[in-house]
PDB file of N, CA and C in Angstrom:
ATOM      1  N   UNK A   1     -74.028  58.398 119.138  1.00  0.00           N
ATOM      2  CA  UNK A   1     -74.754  59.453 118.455  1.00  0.00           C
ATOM      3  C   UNK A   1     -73.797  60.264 117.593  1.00  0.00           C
ATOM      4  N   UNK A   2     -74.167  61.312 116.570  1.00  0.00           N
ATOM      5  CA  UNK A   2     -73.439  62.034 115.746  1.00  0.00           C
ATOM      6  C   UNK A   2     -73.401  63.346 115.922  1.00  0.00           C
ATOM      7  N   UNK A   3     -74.176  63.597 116.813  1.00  0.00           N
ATOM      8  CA  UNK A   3     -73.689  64.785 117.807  1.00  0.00           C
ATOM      9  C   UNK A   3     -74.172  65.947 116.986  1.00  0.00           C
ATOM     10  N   UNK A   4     -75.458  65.132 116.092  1.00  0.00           N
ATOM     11  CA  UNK A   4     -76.462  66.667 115.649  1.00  0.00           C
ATOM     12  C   UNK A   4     -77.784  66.194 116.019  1.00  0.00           C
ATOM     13  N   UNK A   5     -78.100  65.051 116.706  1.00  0.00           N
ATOM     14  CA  UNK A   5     -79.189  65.223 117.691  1.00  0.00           C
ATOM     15  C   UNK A   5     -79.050  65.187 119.001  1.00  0.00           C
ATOM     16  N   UNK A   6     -80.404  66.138 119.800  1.00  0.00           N
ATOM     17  CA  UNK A   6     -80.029  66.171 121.025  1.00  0.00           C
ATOM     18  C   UNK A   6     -79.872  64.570 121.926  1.00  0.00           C
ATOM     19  N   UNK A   7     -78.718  64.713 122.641  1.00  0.00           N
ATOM     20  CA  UNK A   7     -78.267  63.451 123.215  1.00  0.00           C
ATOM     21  C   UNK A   7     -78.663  63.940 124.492  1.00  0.00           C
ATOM     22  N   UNK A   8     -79.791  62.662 124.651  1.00  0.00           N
ATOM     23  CA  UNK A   8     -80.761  62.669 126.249  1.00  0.00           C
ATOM     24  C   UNK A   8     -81.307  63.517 126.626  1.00  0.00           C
ATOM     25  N   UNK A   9     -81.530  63.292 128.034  1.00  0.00           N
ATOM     26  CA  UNK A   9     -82.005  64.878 128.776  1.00  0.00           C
ATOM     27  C   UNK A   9     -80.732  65.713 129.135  1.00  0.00           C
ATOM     28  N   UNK A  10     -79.670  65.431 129.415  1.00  0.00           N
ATOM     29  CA  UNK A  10     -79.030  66.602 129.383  1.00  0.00           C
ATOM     30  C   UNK A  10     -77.816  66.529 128.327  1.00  0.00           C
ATOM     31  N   UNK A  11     -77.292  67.584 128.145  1.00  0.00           N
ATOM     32  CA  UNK A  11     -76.455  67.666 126.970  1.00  0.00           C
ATOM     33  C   UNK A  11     -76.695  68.720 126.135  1.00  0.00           C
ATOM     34  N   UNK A  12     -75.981  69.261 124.905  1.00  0.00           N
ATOM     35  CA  UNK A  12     -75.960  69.861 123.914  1.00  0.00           C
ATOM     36  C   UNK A  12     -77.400  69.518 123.482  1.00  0.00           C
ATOM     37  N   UNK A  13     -78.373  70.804 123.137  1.00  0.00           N
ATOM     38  CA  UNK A  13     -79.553  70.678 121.949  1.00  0.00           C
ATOM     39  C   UNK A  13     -78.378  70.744 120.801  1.00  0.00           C
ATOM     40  N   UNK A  14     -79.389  70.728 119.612  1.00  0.00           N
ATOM     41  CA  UNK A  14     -79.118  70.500 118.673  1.00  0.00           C
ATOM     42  C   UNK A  14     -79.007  72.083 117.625  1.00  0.00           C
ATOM     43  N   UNK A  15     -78.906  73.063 118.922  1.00  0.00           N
ATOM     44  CA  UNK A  15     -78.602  74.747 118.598  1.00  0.00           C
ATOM     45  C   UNK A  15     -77.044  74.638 119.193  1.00  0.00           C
ATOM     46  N   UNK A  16     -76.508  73.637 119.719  1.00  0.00           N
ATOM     47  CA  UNK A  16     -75.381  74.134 120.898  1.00  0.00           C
ATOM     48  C   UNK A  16     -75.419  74.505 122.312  1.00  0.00           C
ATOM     49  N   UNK A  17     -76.479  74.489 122.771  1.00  0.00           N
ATOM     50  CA  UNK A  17     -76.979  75.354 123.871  1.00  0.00           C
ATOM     51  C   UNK A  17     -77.111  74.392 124.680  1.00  0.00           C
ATOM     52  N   UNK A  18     -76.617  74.338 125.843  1.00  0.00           N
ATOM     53  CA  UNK A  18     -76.535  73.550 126.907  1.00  0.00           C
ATOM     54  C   UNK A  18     -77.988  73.241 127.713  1.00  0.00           C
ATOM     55  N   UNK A  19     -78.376  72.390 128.453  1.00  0.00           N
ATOM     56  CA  UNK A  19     -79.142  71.741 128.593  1.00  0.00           C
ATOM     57  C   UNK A  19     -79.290  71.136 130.494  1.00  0.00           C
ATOM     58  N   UNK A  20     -80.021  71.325 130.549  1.00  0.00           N
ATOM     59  CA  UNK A  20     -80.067  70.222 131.736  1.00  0.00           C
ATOM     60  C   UNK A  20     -79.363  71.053 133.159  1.00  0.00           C
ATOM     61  N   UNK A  21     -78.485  70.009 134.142  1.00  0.00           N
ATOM     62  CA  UNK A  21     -77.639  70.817 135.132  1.00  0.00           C
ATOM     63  C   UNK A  21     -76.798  70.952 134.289  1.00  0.00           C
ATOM     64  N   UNK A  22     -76.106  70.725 132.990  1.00  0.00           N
ATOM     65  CA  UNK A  22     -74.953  71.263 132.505  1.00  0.00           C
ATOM     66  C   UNK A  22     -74.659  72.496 132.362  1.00  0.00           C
ATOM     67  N   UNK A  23     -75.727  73.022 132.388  1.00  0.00           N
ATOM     68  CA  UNK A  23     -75.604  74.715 132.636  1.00  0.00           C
ATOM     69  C   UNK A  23     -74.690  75.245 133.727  1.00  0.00           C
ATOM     70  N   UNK A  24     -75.055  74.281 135.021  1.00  0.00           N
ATOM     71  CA  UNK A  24     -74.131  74.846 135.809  1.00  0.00           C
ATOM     72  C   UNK A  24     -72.731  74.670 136.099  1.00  0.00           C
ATOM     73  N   UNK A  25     -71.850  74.028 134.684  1.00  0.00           N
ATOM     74  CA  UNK A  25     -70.488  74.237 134.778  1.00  0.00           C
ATOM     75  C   UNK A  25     -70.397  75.015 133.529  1.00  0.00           C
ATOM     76  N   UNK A  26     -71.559  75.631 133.051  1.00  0.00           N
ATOM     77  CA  UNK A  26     -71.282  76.992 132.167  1.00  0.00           C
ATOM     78  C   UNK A  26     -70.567  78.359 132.928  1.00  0.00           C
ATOM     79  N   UNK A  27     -69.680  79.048 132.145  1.00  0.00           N
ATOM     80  CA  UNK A  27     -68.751  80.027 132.631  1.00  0.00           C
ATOM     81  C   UNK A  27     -69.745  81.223 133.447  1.00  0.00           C
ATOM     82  N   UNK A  28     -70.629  81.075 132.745  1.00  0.00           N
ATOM     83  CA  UNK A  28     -71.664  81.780 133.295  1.00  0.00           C
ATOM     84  C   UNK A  28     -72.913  82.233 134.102  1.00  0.00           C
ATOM     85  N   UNK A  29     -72.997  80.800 134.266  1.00  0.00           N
ATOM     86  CA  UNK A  29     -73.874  80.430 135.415  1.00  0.00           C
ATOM     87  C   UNK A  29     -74.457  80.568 136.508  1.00  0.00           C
ATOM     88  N   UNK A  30     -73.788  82.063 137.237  1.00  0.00           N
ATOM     89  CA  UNK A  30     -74.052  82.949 137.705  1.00  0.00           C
ATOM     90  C   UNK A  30     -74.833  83.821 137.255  1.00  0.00           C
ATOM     91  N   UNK A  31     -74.493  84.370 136.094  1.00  0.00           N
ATOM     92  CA  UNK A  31     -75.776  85.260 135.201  1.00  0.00           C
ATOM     93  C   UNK A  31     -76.956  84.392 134.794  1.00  0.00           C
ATOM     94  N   UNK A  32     -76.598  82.961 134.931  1.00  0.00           N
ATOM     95  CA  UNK A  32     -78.282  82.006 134.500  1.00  0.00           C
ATOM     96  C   UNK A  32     -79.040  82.492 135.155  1.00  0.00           C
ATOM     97  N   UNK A  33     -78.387  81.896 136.589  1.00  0.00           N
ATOM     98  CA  UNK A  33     -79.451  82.064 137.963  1.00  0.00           C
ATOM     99  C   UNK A  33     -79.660  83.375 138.346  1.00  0.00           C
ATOM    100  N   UNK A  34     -78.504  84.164 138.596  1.00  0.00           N
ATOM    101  CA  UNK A  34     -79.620  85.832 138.630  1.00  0.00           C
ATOM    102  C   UNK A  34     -80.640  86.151 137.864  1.00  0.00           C
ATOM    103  N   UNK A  35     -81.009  85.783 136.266  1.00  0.00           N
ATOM    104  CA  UNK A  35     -81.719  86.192 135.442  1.00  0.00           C
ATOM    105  C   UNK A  35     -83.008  85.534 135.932  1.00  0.00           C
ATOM    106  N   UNK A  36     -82.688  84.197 136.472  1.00  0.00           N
ATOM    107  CA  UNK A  36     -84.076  82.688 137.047  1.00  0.00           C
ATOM    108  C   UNK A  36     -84.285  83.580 137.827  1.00  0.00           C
ATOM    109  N   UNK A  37     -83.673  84.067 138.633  1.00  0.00           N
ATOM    110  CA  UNK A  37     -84.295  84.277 140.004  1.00  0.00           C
ATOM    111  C   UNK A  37     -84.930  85.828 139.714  1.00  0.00           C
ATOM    112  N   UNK A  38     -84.576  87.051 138.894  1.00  0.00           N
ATOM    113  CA  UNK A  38     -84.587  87.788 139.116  1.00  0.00           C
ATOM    114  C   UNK A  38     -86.086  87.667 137.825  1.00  0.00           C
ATOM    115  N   UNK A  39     -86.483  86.731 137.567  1.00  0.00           N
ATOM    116  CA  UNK A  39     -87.733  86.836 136.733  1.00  0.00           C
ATOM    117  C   UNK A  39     -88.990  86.063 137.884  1.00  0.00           C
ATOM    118  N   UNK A  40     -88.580  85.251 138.827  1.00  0.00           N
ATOM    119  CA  UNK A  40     -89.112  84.635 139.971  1.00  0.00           C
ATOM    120  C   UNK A  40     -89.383  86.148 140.753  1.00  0.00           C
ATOM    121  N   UNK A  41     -89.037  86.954 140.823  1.00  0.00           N
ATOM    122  CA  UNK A  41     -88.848  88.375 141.634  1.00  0.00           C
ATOM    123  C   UNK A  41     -90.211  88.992 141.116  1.00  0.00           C
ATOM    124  N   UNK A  42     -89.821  88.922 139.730  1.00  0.00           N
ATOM    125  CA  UNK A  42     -90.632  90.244 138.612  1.00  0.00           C
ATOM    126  C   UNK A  42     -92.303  89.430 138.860  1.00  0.00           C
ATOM    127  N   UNK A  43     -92.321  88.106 138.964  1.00  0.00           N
ATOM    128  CA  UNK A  43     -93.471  87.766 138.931  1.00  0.00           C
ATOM    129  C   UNK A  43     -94.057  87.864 140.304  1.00  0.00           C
ATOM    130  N   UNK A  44     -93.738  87.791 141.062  1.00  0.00           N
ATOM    131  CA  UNK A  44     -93.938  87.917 142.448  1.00  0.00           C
ATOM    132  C   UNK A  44     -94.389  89.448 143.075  1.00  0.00           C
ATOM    133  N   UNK A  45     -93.836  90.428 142.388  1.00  0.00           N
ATOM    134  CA  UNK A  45     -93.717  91.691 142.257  1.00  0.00           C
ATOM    135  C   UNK A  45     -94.837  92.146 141.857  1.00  0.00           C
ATOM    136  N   UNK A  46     -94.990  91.223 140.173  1.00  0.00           N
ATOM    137  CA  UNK A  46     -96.480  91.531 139.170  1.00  0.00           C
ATOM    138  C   UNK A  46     -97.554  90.789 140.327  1.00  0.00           C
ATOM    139  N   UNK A  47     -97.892  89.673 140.750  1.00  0.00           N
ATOM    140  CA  UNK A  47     -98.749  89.421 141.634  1.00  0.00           C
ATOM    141  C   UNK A  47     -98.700  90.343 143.202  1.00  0.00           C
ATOM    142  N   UNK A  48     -98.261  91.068 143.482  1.00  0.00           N
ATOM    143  CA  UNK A  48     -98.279  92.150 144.474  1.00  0.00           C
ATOM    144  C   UNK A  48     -98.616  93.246 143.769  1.00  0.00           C
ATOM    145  N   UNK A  49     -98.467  93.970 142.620  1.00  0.00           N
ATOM    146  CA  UNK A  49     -99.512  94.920 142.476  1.00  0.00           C
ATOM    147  C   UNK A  49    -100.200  94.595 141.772  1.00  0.00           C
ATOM    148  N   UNK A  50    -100.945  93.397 141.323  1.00  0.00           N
ATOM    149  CA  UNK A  50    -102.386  93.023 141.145  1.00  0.00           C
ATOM    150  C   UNK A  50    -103.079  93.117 142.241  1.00  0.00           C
ATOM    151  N   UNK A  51    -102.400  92.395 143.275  1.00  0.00           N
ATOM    152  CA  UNK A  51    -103.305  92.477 144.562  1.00  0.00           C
ATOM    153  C   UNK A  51    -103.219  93.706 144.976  1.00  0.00           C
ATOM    154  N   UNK A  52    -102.270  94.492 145.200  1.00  0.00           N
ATOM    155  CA  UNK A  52    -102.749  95.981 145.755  1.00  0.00           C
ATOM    156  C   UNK A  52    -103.615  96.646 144.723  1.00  0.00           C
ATOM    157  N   UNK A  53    -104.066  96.365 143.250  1.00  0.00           N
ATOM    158  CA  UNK A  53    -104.537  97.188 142.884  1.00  0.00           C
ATOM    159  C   UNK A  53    -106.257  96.309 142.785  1.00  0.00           C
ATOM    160  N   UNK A  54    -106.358  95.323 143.468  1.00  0.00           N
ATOM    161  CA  UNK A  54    -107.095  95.045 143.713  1.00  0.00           C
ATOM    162  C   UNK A  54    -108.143  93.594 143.087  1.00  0.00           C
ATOM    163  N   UNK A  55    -107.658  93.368 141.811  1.00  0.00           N
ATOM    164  CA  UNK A  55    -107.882  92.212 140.972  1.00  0.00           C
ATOM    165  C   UNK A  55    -107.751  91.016 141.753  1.00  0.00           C
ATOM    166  N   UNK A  56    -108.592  90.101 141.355  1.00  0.00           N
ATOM    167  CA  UNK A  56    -108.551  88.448 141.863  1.00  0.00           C
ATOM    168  C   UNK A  56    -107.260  87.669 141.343  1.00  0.00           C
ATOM    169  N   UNK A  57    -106.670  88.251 140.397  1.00  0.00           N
ATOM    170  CA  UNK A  57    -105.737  87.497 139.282  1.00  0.00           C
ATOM    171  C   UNK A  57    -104.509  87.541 140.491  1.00  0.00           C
ATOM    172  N   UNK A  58    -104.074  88.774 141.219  1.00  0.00           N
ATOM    173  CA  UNK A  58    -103.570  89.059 141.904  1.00  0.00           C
ATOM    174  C   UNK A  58    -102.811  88.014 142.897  1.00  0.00           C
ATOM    175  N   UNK A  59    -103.895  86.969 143.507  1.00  0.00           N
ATOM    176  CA  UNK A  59    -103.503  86.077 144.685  1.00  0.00           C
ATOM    177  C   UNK A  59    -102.790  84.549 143.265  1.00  0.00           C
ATOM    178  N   UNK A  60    -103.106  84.514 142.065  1.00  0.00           N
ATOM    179  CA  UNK A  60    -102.956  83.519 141.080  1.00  0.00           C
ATOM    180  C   UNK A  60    -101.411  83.780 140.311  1.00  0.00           C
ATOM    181  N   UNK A  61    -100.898  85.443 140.425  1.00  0.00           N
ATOM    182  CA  UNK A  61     -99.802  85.739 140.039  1.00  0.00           C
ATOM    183  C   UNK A  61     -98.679  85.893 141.090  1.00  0.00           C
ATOM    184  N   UNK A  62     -99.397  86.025 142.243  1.00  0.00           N
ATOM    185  CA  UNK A  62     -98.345  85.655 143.863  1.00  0.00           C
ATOM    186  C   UNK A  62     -98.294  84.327 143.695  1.00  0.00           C
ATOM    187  N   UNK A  63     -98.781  83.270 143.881  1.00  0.00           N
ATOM    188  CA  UNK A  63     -98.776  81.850 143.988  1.00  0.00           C
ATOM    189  C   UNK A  63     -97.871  81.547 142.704  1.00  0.00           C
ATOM    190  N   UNK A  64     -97.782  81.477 141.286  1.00  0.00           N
ATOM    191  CA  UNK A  64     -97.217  81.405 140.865  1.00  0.00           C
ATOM    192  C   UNK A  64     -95.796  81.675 141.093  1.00  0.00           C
ATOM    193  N   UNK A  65     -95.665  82.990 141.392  1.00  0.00           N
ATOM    194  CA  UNK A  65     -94.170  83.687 141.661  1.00  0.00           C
ATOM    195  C   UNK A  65     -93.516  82.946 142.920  1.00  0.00           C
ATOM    196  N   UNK A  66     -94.526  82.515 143.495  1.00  0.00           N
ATOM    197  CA  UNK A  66     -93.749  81.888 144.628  1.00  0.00           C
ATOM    198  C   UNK A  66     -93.087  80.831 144.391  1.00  0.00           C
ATOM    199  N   UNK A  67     -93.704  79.717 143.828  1.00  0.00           N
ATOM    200  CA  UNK A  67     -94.054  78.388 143.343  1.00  0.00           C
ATOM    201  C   UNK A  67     -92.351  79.019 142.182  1.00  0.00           C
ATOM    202  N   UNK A  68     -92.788  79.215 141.469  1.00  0.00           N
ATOM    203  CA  UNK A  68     -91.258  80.046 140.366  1.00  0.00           C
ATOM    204  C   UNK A  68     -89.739  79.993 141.605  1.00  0.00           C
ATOM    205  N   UNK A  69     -90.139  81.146 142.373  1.00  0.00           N
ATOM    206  CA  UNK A  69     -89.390  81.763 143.570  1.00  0.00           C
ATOM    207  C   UNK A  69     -88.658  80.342 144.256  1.00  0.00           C
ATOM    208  N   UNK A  70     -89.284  79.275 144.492  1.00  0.00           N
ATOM    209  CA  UNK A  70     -88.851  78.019 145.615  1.00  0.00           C
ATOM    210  C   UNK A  70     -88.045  77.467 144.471  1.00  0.00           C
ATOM    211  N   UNK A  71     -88.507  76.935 143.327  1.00  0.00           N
ATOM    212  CA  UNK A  71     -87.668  76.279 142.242  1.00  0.00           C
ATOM    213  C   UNK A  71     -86.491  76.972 141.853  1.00  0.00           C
ATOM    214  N   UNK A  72     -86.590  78.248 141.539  1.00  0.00           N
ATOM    215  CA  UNK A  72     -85.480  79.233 141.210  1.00  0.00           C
ATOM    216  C   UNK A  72     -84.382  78.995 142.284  1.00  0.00           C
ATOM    217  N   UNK A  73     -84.647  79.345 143.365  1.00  0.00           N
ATOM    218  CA  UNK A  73     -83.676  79.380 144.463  1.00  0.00           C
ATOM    219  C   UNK A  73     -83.070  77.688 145.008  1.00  0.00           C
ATOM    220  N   UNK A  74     -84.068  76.469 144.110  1.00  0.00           N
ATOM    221  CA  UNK A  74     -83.767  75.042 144.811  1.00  0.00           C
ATOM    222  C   UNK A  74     -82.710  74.915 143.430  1.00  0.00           C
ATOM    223  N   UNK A  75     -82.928  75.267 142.629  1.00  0.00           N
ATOM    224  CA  UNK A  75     -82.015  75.352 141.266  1.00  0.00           C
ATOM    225  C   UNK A  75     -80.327  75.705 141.525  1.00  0.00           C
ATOM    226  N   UNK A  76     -80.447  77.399 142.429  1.00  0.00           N
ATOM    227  CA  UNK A  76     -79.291  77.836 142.811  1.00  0.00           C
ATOM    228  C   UNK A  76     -78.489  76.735 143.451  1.00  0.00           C
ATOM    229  N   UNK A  77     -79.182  75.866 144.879  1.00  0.00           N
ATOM    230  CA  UNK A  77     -78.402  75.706 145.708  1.00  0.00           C
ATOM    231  C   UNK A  77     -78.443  74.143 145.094  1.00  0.00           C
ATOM    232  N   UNK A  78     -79.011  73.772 144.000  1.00  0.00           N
ATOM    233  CA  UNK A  78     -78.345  72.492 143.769  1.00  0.00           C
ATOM    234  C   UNK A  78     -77.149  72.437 142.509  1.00  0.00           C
ATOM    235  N   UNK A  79     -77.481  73.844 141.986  1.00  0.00           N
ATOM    236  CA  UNK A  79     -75.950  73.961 141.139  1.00  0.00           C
ATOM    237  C   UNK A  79     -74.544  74.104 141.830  1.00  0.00           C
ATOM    238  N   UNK A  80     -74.860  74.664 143.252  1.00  0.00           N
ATOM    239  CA  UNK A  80     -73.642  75.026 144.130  1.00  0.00           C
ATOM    240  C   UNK A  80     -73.420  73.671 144.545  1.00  0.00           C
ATOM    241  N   UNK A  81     -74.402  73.033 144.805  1.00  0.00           N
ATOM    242  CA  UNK A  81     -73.246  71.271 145.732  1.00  0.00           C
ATOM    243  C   UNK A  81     -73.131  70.765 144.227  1.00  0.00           C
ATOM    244  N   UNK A  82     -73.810  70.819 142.784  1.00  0.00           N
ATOM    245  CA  UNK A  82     -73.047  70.132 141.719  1.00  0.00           C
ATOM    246  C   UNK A  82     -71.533  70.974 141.715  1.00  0.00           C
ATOM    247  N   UNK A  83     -71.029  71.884 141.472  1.00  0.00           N
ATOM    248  CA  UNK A  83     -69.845  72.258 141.311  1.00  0.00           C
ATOM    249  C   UNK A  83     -68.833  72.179 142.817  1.00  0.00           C
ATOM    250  N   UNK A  84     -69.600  72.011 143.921  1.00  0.00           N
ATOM    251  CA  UNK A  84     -68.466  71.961 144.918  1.00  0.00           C
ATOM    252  C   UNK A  84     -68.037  70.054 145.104  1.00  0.00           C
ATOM    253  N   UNK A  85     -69.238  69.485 144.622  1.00  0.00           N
ATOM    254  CA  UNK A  85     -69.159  67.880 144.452  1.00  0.00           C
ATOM    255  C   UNK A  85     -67.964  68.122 143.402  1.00  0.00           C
ATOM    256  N   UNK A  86     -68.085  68.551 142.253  1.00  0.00           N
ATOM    257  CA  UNK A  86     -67.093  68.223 141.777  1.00  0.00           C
ATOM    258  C   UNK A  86     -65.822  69.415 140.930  1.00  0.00           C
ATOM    259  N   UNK A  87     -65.514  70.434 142.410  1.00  0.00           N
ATOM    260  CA  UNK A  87     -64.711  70.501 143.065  1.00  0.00           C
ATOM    261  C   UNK A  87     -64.119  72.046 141.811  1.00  0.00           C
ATOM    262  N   UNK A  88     -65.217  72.665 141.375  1.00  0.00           N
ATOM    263  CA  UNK A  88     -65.044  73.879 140.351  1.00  0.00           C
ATOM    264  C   UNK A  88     -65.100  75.206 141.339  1.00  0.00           C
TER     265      UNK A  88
END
């Protein structure tokens, strides 16, 4: 490839912007996943005061956040065995 289209599923898009698990040997990657997780939070949060304030949407914006919440956090702990596999 010539390395101005995106190559596969993971890799460089074609902005520069990393892709895929490659994120998680980004320098930063710590701030990825707080931001994943901490928007998995906000939605979970927004479906708890729907339901306290009483709306049906309420039990549809918990389920979501949760469903968000399990992926977010299966994300974390599979970026941690990618970088301890290979040894960062």
């Amino acid at each position: 490839m010539d390395g101005t289209a995106a190559e596969g599923r993971a890799g460089r898009c074609q902005t520069g912007a990393l892709r895929g698990d490659e994120v998680a040997f980004a320098a930063n990657w710590r701030t990825v996943l707080a931001v994943d997780i901490a928007m998995a939070v906000a939605v979970l949060a927004g479906g708890l005061a729907l339901l306290w304030s009483g709306t049906d949407w309420g039990w549809a914006l918990l389920a979501t956040g949760a469903v968000y919440t399990f992926f977010a956090c299966g994300r974390a702990v599979k970026w941690r065995r990618l970088r301890r596999d290979a040894g960062t």
